[in-house]
Protein backbone atom coordinates (compact mmCIF):
# COMPACT_ATOMS: atom_id res chain seq x y z
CA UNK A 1 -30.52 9.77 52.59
CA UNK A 2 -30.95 7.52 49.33
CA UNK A 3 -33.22 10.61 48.16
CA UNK A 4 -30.59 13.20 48.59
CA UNK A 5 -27.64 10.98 46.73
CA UNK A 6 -30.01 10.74 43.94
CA UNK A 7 -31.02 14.38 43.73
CA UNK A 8 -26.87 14.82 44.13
CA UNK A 9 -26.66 12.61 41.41
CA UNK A 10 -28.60 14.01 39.35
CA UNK A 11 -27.72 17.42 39.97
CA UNK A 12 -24.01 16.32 39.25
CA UNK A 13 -25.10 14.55 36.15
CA UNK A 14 -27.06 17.69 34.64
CA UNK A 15 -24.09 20.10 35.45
CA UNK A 16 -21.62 17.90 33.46
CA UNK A 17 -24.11 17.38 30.57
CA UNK A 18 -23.97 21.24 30.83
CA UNK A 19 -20.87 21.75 31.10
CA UNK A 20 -19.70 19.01 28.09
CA UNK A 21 -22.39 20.77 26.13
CA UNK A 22 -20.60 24.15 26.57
CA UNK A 23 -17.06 22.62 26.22
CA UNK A 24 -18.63 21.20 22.80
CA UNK A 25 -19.94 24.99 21.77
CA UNK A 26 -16.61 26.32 22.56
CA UNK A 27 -14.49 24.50 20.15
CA UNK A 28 -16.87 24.71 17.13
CA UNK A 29 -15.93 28.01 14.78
CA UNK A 30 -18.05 29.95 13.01
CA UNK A 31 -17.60 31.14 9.41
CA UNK A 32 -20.30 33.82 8.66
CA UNK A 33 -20.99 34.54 4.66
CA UNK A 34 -22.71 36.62 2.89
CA UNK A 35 -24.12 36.41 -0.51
CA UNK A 36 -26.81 37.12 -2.99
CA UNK A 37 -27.68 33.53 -3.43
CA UNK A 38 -30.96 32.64 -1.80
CA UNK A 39 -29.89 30.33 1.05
CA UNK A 40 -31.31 27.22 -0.57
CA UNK A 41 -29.15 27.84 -3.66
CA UNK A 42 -25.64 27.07 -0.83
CA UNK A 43 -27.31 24.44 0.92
CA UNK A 44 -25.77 21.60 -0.57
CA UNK A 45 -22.37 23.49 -1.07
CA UNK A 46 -22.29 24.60 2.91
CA UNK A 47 -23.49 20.93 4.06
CA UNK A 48 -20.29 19.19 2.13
CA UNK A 49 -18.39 22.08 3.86
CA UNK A 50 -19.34 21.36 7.07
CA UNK A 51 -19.31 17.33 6.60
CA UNK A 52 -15.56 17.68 5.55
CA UNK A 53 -15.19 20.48 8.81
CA UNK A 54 -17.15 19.16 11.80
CA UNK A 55 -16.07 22.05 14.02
CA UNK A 56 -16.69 24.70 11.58
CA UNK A 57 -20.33 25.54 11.62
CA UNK A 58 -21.30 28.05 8.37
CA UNK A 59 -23.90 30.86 9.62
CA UNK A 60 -24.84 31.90 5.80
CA UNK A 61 -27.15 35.20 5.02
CA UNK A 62 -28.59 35.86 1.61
CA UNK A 63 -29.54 39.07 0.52
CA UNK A 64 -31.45 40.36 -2.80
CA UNK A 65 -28.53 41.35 -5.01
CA UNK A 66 -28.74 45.35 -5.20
CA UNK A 67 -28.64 45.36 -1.66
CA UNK A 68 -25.81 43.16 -0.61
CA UNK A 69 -22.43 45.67 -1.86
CA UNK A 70 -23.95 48.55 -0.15
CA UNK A 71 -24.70 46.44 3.30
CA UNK A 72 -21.28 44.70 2.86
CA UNK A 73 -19.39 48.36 2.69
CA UNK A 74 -21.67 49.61 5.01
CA UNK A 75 -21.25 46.87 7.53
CA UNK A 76 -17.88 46.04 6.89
CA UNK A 77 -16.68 49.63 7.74
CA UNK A 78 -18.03 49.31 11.13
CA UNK A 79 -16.05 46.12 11.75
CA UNK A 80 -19.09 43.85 11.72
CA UNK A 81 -18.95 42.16 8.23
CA UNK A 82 -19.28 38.41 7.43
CA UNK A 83 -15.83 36.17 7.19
CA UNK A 84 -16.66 35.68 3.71
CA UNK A 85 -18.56 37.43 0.93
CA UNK A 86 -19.50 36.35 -2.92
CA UNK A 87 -19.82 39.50 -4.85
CA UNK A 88 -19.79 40.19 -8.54
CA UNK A 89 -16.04 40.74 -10.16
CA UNK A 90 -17.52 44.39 -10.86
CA UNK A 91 -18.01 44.87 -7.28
CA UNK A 92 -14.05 43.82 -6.14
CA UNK A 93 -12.14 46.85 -7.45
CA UNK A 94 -14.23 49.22 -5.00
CA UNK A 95 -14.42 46.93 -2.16
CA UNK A 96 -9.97 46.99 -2.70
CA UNK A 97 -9.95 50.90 -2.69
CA UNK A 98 -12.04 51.10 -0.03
CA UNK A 99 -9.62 48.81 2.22
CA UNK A 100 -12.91 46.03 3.08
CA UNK A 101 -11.19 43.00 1.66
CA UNK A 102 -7.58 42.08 2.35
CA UNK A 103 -5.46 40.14 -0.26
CA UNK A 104 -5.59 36.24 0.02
CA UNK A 105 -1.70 35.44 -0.30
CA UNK A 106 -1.45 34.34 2.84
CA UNK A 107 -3.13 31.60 2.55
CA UNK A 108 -1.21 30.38 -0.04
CA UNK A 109 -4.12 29.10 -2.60
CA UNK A 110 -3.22 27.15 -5.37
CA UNK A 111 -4.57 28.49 -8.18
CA UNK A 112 -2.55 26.34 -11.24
CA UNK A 113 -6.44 24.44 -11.90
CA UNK A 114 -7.86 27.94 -12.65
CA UNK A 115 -7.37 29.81 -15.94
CA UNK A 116 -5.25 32.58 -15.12
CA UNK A 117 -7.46 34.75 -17.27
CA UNK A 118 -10.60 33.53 -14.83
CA UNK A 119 -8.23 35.82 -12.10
CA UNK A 120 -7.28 38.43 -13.54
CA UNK A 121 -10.35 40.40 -13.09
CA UNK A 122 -9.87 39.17 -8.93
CA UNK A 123 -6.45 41.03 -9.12
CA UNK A 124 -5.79 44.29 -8.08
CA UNK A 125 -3.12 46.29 -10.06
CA UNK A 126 0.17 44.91 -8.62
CA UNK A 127 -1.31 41.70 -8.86
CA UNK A 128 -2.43 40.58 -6.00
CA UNK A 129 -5.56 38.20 -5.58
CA UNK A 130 -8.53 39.21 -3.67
CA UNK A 131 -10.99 36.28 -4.45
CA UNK A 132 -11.86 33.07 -6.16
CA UNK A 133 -14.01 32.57 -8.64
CA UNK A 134 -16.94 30.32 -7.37
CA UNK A 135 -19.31 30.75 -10.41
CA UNK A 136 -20.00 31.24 -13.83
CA UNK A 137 -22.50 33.73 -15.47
CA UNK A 138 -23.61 33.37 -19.33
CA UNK A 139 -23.39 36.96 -20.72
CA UNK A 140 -25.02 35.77 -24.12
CA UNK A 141 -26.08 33.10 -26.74
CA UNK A 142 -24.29 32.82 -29.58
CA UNK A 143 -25.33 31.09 -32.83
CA UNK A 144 -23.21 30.22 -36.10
CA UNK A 145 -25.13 31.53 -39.27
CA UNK A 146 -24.24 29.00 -41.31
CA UNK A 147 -25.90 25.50 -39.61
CA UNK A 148 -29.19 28.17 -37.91
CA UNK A 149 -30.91 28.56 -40.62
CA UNK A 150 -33.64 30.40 -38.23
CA UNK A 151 -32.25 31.78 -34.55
CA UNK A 152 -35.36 30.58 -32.34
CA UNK A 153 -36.59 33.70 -29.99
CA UNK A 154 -37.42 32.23 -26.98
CA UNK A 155 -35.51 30.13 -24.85
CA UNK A 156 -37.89 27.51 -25.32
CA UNK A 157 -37.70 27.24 -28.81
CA UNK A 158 -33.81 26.99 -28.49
CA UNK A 159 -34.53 24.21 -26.37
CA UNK A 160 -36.75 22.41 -28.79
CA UNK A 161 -34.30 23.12 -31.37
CA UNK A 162 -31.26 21.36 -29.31
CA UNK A 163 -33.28 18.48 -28.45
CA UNK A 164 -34.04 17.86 -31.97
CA UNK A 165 -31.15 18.82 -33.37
CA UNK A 166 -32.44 20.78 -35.91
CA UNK A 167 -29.87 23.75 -36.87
């Protein structure tokens, strides 16, 4: 008889550890995002997310970056995209004509600590904004004549040169 309660027990014990483990599944989201940053790269960005949102759990997928528009449009047209992508700004104009990103004024983001000439490029023609910026790319180094006497040609020598500050 003692045997039986305890295998009762037990059996009562696992099915609730089960069944609280399930409950605890249940109520966690999922945000899925794709991006051509290598996963490491969003670590630290996703793991502050997710500190700050304890029932949001971020499934992130990183693909090589000629690849990821075509698989976004691709997937995204069948219904099975991520939540979230981060493409280029050259990328959003196509991905708006093609109907695979909606516009983001419903969510009401405040966007007064942005320059409003960071957005315009995330704005379709009536101006309506289709994503945040979440980077910056350098495009090219720039040098004033007058204090460089000699432009170094690697970017190890520019290095050198700002260390020392040597114009």
């Amino acid at each position: 008889m003692k045997k039986a309660k305890a295998v009762c027990l037990t059996i009562v014990i696992v099915l609730m550890m089960l069944l609280s483990a399930c409950g605890a599944n249940s109520k966690k989201h999922h945000l899925t995002i794709w991006s051509f940053y290598p996963n490491r790269d969003l670590d630290v960005v996703i793991r502050n997310y997710m500190d700050v949102h304890p029932d949001i759990e971020v499934i992130h997928t990183g693909f090589n970056f000629p690849a990821l528009p075509g698989e976004f449009r691709k997937r995204a047209a069948q219904g099975l995209g991520p939540d979230a992508v981060i493409v280029t700004e050259r990328e959003l104009p196509r991905l708006i004509k093609l109907g695979l990103i909606a516009p983001l004024e419903k969510y009401h983001i405040d966007t007064s600590k942005f320059d409003s000439k960071t957005l315009v490029s995330l704005r379709d023609s009536h101006g309506q904004l289709y994503g945040m910026p979440v980077a910056h790319q350098v495009m090219g180094l720039c040098y004033n004549r007058e204090l460089v006497s000699q432009p170094p040609k690697t970017l190890s020598e520019w290095l050198d040169q700002a260390r020392s500050g040597i114009p």
